[in-house]
PDB file of N, CA and C in Angstrom:
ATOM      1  N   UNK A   1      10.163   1.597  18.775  1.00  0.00           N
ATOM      2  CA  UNK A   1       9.445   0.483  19.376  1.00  0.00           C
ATOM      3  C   UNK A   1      10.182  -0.803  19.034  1.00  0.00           C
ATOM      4  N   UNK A   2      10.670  -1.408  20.078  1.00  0.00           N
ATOM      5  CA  UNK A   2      11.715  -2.701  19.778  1.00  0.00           C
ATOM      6  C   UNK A   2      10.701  -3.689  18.880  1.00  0.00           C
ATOM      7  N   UNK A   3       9.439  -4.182  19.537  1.00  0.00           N
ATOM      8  CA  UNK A   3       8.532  -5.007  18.762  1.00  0.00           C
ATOM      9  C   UNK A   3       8.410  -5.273  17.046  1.00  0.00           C
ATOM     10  N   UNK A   4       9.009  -3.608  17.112  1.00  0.00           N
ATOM     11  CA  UNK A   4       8.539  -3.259  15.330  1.00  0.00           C
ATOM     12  C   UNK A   4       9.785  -3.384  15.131  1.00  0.00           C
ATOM     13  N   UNK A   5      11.071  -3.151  15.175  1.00  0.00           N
ATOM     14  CA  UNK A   5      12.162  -3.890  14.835  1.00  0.00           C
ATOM     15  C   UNK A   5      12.583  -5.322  14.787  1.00  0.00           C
ATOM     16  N   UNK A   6      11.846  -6.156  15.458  1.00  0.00           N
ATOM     17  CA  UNK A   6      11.660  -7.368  15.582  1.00  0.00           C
ATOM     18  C   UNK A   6      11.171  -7.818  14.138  1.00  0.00           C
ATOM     19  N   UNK A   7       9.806  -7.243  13.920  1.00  0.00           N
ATOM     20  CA  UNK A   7       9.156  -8.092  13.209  1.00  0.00           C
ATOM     21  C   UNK A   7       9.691  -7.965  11.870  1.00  0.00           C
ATOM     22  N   UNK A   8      10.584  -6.294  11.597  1.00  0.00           N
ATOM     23  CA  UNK A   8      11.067  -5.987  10.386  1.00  0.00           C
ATOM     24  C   UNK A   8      12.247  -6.843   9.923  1.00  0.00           C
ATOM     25  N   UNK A   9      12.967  -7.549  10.972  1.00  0.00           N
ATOM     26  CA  UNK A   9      13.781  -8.678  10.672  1.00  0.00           C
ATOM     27  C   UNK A   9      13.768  -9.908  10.201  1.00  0.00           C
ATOM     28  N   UNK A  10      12.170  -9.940  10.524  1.00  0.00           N
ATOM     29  CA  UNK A  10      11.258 -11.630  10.264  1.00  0.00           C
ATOM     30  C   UNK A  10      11.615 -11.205   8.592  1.00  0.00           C
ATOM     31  N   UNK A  11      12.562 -12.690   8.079  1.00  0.00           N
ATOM     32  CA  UNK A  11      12.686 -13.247   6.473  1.00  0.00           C
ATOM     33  C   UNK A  11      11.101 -13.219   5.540  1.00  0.00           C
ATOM     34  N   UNK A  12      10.133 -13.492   6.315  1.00  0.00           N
ATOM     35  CA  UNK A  12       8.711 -13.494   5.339  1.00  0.00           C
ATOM     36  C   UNK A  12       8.306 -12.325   5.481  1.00  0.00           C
ATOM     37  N   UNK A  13       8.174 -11.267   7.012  1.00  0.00           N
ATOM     38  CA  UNK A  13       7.785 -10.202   6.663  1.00  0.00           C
ATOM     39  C   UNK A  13       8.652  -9.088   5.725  1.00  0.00           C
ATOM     40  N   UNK A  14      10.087  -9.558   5.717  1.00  0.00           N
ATOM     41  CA  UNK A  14      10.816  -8.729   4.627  1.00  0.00           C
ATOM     42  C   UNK A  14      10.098  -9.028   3.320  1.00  0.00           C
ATOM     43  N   UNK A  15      10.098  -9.708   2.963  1.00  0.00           N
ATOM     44  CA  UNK A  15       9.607 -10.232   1.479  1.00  0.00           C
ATOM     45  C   UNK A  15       8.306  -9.695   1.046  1.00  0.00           C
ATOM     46  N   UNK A  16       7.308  -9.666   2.129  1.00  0.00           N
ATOM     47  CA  UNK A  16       6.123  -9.141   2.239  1.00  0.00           C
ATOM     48  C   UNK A  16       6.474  -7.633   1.656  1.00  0.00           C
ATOM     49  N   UNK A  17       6.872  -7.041   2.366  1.00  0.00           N
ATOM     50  CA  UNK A  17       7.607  -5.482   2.634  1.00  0.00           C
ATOM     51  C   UNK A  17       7.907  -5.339   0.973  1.00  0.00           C
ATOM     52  N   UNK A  18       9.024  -6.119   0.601  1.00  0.00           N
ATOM     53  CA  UNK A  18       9.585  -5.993  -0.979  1.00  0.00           C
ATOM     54  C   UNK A  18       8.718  -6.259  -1.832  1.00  0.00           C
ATOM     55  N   UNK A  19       7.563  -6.998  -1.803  1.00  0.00           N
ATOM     56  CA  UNK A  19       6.372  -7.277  -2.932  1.00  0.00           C
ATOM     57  C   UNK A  19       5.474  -5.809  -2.535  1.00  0.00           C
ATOM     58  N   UNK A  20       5.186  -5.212  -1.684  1.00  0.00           N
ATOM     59  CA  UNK A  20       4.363  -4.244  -1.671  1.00  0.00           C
ATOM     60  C   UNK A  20       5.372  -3.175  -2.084  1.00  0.00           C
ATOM     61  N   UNK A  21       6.025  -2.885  -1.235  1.00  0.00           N
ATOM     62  CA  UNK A  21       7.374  -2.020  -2.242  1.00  0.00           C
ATOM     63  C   UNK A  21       7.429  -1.498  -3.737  1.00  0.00           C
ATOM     64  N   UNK A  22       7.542  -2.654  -4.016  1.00  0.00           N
ATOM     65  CA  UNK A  22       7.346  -2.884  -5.315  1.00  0.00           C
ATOM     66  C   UNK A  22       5.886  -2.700  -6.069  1.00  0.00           C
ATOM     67  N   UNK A  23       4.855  -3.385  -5.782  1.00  0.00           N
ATOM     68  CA  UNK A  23       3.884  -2.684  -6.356  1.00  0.00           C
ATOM     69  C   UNK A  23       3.605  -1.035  -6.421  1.00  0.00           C
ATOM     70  N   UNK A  24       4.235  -0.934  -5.367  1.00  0.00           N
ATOM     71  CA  UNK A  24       3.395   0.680  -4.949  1.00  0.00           C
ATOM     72  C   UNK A  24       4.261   1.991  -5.300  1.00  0.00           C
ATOM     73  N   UNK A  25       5.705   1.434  -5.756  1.00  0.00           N
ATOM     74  CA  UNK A  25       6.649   2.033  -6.263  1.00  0.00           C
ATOM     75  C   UNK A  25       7.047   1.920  -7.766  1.00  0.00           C
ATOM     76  N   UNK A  26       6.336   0.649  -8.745  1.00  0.00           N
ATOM     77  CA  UNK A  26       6.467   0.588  -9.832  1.00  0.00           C
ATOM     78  C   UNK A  26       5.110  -0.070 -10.727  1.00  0.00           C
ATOM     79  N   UNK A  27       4.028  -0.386  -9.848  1.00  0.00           N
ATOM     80  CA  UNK A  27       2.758  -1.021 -10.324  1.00  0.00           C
ATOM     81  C   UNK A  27       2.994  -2.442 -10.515  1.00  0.00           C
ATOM     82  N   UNK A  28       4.075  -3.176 -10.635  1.00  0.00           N
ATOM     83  CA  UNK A  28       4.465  -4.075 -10.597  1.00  0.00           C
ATOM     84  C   UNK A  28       3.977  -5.286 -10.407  1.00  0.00           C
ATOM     85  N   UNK A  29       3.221  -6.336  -9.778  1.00  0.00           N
ATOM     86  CA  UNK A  29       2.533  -7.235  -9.199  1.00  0.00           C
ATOM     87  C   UNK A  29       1.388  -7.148  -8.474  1.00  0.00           C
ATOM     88  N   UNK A  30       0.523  -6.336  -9.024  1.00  0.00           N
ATOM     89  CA  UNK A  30      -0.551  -6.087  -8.465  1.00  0.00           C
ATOM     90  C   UNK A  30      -1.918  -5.509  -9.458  1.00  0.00           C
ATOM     91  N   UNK A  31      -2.658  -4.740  -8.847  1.00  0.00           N
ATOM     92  CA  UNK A  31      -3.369  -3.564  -9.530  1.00  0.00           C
ATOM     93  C   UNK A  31      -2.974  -2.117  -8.328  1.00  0.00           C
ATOM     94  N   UNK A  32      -3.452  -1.129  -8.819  1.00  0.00           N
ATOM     95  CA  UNK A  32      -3.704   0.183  -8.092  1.00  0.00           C
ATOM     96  C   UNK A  32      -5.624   0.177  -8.706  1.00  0.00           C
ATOM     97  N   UNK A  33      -6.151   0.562  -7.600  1.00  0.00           N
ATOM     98  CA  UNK A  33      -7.550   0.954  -7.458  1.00  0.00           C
ATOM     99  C   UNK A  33      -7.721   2.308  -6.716  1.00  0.00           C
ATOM    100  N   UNK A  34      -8.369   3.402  -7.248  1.00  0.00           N
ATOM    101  CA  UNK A  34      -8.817   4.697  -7.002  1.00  0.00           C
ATOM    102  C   UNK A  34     -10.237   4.475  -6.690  1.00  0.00           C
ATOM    103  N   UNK A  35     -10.487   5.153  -5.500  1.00  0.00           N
ATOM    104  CA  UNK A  35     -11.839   5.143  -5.427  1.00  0.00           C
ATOM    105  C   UNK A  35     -12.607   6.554  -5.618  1.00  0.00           C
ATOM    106  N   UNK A  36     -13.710   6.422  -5.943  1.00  0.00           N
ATOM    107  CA  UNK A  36     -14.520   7.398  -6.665  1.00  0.00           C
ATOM    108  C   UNK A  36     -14.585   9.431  -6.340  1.00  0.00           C
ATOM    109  N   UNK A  37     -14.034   9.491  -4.667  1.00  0.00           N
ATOM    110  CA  UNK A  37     -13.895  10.636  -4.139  1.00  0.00           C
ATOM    111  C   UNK A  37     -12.447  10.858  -4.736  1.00  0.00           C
ATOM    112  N   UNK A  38     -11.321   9.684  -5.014  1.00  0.00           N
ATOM    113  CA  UNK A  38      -9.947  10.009  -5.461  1.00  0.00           C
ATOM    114  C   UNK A  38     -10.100  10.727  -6.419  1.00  0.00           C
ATOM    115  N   UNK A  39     -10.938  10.157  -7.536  1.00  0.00           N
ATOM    116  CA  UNK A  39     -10.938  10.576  -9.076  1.00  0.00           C
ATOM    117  C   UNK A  39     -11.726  11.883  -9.287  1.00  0.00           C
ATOM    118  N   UNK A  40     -12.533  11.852  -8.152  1.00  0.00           N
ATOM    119  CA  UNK A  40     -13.566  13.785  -8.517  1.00  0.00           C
ATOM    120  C   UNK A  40     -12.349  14.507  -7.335  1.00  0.00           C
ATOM    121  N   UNK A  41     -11.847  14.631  -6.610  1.00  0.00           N
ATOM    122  CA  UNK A  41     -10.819  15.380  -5.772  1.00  0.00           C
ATOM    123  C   UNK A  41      -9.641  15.837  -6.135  1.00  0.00           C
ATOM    124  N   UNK A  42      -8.746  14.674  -7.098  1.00  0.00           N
ATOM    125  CA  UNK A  42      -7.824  14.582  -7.698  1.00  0.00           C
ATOM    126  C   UNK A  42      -7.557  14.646  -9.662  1.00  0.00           C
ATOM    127  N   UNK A  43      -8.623  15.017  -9.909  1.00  0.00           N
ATOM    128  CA  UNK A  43      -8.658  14.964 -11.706  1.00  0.00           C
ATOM    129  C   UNK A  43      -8.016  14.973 -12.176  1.00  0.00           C
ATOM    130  N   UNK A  44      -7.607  16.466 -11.807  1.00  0.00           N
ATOM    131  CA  UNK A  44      -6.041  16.998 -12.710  1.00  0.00           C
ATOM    132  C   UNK A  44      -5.087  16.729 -12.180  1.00  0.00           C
ATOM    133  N   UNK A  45      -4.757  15.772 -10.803  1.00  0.00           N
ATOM    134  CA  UNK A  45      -3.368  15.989 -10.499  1.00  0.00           C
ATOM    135  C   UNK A  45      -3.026  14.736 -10.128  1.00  0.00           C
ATOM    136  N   UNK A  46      -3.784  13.402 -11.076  1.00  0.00           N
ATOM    137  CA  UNK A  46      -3.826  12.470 -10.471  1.00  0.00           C
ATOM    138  C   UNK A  46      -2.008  11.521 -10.743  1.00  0.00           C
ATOM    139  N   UNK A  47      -1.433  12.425 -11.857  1.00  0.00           N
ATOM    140  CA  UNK A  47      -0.204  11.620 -11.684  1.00  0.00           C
ATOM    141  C   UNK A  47       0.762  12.228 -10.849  1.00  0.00           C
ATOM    142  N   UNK A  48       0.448  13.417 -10.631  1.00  0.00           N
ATOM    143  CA  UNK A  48       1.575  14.210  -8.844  1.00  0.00           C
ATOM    144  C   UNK A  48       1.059  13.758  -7.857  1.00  0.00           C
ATOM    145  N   UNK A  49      -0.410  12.692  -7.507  1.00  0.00           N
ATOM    146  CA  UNK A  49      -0.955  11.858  -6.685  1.00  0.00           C
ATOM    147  C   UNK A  49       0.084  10.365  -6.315  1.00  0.00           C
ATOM    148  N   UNK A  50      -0.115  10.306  -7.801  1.00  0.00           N
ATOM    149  CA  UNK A  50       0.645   8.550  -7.698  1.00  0.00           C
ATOM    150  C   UNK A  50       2.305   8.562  -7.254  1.00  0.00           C
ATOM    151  N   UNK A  51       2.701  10.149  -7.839  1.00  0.00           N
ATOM    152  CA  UNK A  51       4.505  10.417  -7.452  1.00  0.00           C
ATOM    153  C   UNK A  51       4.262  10.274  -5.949  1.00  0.00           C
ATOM    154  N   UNK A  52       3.167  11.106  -5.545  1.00  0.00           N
ATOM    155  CA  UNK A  52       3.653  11.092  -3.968  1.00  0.00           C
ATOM    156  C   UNK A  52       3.552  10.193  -3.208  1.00  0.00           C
ATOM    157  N   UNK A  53       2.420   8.702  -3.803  1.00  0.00           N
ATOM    158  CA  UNK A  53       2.562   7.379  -3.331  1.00  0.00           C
ATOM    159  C   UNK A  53       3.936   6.459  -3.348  1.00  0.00           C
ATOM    160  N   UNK A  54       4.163   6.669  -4.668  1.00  0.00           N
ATOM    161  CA  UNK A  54       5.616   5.663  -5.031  1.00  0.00           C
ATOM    162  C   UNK A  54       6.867   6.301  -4.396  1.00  0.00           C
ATOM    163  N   UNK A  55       6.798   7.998  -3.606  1.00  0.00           N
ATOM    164  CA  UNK A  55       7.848   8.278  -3.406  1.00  0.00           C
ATOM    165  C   UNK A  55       7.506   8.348  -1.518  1.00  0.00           C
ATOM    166  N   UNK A  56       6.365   7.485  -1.311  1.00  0.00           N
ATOM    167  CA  UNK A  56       6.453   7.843   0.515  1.00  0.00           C
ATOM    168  C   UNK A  56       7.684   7.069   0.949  1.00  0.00           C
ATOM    169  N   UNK A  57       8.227   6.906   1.686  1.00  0.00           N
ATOM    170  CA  UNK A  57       9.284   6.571   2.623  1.00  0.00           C
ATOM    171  C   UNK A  57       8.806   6.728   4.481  1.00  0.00           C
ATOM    172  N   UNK A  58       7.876   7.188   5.204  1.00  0.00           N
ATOM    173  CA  UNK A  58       8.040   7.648   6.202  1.00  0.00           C
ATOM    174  C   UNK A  58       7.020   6.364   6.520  1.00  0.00           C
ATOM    175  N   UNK A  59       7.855   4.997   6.603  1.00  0.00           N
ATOM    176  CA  UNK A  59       6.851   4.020   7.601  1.00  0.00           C
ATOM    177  C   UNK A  59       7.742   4.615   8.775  1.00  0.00           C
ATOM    178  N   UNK A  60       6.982   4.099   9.982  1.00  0.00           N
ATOM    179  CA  UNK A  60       7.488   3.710  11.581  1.00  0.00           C
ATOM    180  C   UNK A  60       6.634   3.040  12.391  1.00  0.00           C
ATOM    181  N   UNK A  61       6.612   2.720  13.232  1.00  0.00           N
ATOM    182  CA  UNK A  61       5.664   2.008  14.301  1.00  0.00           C
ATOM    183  C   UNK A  61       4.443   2.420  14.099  1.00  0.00           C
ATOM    184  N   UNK A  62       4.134   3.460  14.538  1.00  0.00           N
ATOM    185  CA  UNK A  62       2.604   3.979  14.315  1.00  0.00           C
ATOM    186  C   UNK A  62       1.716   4.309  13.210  1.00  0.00           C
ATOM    187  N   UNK A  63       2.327   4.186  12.248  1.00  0.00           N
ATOM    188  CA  UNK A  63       1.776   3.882  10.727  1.00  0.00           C
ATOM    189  C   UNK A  63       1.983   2.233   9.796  1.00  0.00           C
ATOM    190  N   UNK A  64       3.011   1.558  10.505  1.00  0.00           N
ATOM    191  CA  UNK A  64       3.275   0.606  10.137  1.00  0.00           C
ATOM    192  C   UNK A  64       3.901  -0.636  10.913  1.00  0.00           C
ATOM    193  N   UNK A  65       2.815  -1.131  11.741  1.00  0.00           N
ATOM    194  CA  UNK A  65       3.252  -2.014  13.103  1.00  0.00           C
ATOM    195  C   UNK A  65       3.638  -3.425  13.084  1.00  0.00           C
ATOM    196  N   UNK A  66       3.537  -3.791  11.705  1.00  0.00           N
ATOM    197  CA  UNK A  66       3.386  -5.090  11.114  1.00  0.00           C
ATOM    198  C   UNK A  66       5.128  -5.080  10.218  1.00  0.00           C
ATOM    199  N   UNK A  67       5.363  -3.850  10.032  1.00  0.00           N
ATOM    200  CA  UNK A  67       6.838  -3.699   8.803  1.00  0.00           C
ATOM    201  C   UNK A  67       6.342  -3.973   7.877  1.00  0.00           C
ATOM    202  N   UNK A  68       5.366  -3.963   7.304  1.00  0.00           N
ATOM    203  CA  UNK A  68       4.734  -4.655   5.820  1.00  0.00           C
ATOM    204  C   UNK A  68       4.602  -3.344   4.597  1.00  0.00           C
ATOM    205  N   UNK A  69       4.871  -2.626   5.180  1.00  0.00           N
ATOM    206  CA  UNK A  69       4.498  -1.302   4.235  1.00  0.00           C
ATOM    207  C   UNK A  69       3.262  -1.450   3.352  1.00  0.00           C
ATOM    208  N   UNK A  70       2.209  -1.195   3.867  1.00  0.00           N
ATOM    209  CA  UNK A  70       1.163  -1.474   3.528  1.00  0.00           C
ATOM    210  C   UNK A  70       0.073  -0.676   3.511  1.00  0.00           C
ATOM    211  N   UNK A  71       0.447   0.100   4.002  1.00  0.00           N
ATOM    212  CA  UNK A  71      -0.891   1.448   4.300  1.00  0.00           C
ATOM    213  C   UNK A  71       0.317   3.104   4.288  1.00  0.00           C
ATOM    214  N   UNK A  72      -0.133   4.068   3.931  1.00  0.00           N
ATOM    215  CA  UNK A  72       0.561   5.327   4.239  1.00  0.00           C
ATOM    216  C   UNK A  72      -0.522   6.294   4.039  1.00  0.00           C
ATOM    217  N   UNK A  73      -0.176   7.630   4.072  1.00  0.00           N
ATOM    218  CA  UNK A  73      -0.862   8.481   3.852  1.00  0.00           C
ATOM    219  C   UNK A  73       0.079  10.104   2.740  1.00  0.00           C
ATOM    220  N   UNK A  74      -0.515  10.757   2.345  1.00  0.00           N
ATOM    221  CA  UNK A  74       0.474  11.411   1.692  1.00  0.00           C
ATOM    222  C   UNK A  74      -0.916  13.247   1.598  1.00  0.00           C
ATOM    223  N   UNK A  75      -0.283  14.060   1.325  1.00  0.00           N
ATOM    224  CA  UNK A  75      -1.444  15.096   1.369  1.00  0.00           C
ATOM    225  C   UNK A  75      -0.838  16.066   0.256  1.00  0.00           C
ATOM    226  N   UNK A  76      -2.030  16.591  -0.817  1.00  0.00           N
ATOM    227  CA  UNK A  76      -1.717  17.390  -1.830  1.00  0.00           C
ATOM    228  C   UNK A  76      -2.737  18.462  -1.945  1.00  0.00           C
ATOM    229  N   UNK A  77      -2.086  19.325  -2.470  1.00  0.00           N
ATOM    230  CA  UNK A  77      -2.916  20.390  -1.956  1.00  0.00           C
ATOM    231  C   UNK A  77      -3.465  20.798  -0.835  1.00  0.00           C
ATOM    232  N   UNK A  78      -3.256  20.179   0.132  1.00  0.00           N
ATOM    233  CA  UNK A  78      -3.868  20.375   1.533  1.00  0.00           C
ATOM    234  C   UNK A  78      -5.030  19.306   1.826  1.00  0.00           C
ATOM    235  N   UNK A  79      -5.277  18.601   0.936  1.00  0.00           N
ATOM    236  CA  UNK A  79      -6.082  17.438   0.922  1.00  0.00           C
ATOM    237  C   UNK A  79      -5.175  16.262   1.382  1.00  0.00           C
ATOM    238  N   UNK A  80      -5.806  15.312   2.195  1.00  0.00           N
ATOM    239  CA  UNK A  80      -5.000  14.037   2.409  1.00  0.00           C
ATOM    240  C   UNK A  80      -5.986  12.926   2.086  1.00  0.00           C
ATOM    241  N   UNK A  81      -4.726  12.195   1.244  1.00  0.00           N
ATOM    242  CA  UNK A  81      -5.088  11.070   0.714  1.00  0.00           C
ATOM    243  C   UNK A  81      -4.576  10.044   1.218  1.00  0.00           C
ATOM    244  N   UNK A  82      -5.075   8.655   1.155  1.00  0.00           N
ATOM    245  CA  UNK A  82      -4.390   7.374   2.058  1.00  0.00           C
ATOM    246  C   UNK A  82      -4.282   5.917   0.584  1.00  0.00           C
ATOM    247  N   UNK A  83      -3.157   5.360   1.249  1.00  0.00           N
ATOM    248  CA  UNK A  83      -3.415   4.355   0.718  1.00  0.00           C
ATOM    249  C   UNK A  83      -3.122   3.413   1.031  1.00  0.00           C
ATOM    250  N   UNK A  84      -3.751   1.732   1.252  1.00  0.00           N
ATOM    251  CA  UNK A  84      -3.865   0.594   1.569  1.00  0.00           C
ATOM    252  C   UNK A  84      -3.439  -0.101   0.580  1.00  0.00           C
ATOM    253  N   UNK A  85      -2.488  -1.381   0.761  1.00  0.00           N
ATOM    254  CA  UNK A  85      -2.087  -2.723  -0.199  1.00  0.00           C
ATOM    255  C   UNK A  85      -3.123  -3.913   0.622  1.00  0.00           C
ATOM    256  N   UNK A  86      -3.549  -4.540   0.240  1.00  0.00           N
ATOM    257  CA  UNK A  86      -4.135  -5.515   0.413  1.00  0.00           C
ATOM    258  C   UNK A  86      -3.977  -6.958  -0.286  1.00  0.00           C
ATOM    259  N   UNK A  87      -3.548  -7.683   0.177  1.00  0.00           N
ATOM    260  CA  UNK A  87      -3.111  -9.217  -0.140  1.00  0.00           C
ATOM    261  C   UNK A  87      -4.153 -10.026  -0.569  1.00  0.00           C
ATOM    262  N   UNK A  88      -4.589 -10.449  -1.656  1.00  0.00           N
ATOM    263  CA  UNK A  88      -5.416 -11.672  -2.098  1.00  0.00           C
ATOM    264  C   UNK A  88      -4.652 -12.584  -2.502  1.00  0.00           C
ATOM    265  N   UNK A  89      -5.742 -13.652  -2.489  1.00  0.00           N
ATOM    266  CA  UNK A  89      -5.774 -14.747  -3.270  1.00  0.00           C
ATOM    267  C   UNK A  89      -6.030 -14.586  -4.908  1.00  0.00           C
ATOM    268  N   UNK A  90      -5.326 -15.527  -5.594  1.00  0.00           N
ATOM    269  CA  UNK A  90      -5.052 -14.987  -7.265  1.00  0.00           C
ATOM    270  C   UNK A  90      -6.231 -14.521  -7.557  1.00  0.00           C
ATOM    271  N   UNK A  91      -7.702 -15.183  -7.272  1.00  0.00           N
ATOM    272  CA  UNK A  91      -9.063 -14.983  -8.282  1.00  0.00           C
ATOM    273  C   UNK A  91      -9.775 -13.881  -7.090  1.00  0.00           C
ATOM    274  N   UNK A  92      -8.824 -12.802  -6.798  1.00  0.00           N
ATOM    275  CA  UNK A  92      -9.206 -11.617  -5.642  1.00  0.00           C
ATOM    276  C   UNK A  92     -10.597 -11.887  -4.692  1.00  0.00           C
ATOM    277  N   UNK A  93     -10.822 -13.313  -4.745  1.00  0.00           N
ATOM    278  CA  UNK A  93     -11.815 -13.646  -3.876  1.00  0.00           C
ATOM    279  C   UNK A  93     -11.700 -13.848  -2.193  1.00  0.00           C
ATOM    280  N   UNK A  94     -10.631 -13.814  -2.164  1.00  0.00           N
ATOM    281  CA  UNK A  94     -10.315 -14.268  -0.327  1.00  0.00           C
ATOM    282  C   UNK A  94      -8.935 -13.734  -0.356  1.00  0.00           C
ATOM    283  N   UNK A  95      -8.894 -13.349   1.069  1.00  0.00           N
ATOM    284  CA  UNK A  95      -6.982 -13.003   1.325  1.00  0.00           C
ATOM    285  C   UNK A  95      -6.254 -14.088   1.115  1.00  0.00           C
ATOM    286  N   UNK A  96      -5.196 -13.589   0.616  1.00  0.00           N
ATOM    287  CA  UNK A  96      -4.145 -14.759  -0.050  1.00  0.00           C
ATOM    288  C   UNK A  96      -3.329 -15.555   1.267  1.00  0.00           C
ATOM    289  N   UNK A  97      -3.496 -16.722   0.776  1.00  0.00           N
ATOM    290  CA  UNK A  97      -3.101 -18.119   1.733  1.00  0.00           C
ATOM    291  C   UNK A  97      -1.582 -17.257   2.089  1.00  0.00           C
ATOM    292  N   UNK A  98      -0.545 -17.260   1.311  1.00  0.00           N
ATOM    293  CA  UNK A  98       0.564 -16.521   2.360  1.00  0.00           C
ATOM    294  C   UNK A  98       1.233 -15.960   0.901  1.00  0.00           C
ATOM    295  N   UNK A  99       0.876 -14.207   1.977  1.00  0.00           N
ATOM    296  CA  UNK A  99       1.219 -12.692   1.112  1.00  0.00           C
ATOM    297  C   UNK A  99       2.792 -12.928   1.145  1.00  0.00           C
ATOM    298  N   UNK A 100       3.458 -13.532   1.184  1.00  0.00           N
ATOM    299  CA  UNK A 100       4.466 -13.661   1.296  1.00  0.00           C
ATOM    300  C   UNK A 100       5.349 -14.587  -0.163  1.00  0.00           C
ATOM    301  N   UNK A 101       3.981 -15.271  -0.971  1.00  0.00           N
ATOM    302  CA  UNK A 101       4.575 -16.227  -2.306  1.00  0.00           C
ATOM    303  C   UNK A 101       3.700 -15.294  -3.023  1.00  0.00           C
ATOM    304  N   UNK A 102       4.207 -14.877  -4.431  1.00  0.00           N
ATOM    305  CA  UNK A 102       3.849 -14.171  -5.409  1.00  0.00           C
ATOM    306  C   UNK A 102       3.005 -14.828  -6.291  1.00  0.00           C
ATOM    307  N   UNK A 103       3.675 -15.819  -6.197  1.00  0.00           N
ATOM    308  CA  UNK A 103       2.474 -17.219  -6.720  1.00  0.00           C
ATOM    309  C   UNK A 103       1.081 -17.386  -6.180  1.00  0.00           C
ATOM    310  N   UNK A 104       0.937 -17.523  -5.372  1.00  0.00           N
ATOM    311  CA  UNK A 104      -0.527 -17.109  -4.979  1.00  0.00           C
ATOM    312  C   UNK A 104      -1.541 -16.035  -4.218  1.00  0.00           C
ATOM    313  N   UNK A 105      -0.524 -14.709  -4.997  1.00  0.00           N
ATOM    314  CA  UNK A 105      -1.281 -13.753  -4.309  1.00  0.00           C
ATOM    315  C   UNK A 105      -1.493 -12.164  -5.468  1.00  0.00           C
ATOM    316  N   UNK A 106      -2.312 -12.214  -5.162  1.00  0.00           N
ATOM    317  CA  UNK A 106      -2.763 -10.550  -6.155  1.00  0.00           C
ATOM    318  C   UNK A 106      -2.918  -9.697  -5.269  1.00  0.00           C
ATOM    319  N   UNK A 107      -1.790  -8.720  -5.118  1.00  0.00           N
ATOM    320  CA  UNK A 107      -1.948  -6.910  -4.507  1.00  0.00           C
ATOM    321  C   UNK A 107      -2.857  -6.300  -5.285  1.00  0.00           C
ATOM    322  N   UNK A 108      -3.577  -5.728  -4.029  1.00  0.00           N
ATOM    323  CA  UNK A 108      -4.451  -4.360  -4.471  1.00  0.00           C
ATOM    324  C   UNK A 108      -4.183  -3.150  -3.965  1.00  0.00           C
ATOM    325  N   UNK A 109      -3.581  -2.033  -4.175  1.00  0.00           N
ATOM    326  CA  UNK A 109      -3.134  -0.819  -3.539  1.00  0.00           C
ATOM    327  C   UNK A 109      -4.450   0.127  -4.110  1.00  0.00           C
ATOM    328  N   UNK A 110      -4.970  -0.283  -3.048  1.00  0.00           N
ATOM    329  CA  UNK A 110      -6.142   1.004  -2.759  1.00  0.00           C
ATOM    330  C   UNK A 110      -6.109   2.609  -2.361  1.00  0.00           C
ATOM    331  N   UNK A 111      -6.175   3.589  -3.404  1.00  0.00           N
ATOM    332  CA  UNK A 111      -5.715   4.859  -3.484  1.00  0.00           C
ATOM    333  C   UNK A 111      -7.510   5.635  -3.008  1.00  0.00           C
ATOM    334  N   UNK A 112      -7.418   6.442  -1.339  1.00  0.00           N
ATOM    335  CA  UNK A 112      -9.062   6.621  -0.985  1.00  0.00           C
ATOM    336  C   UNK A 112      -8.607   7.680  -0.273  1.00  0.00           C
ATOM    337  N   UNK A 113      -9.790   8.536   0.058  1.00  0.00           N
ATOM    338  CA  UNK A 113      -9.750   9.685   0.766  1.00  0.00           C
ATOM    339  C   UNK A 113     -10.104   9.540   2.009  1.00  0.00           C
ATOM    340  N   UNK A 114     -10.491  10.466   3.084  1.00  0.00           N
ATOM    341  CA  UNK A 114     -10.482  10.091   4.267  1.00  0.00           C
ATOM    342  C   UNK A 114     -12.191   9.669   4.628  1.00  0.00           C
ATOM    343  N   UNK A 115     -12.713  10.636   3.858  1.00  0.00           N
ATOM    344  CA  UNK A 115     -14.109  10.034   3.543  1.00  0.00           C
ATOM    345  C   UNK A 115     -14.450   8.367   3.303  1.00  0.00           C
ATOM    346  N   UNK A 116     -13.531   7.811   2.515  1.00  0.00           N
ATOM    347  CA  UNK A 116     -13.916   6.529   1.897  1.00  0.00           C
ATOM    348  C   UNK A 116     -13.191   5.196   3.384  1.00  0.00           C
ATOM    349  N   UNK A 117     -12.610   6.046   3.964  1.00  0.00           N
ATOM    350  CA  UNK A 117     -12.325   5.209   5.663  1.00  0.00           C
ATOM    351  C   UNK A 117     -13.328   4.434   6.055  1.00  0.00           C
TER     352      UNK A 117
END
């Protein structure tokens, strides 16, 4: 999709891309949040959970239309799990004025099942 090559060129949405990157590949600038079906579904296997987050690679258009790498999905055991980054503002009260300065923004990589959709 040319559109989505477009936008992956935009200088702020790269940066965007490299701060979530980065959280979701090293915990880095953010938090990770599990929600409650993650933690009874996943007990025992919750750190071959987090490998298979930090090791997705398969954005493209239809999972990722923005280039922001921001949402994926990954499946273990035959269960599929999803996960969302979400951009705040530092005091996680409102989306952050621009996800793009590290300075005023707190990632949340939300780790949920398909239930919690």
């Amino acid at each position: 999709m040319a559109g989505h090559e477009d936008v992956t060129r935009d200088p702020r949405t790269r940066r965007i891309r490299e701060l979530n990157d980065r959280l979701r590949k090293t915990g880095i600038g953010g938090k990770y949040v599990l929600t409650r079906a993650v933690t009874v579904r996943a007990a025992g296997e919750l750190p071959e959970l987090l490998r298979l987050i930090r090791a997705f690679d398969d954005f493209r258009a239809g999972n990722d239309p923005w280039g922001e790498h921001d949402f994926g999905e990954v499946a273990l055991n035959g269960e599929r799990f999803f996960w969302k980054i979400d951009a705040y503002d530092i005091n996680l009260e409102f989306g952050s004025p621009d996800p793009a300065d590290e300075a005023v923004t707190q990632r949340v990589l939300t780790v949920m099942t398909a239930m919690d959709l």
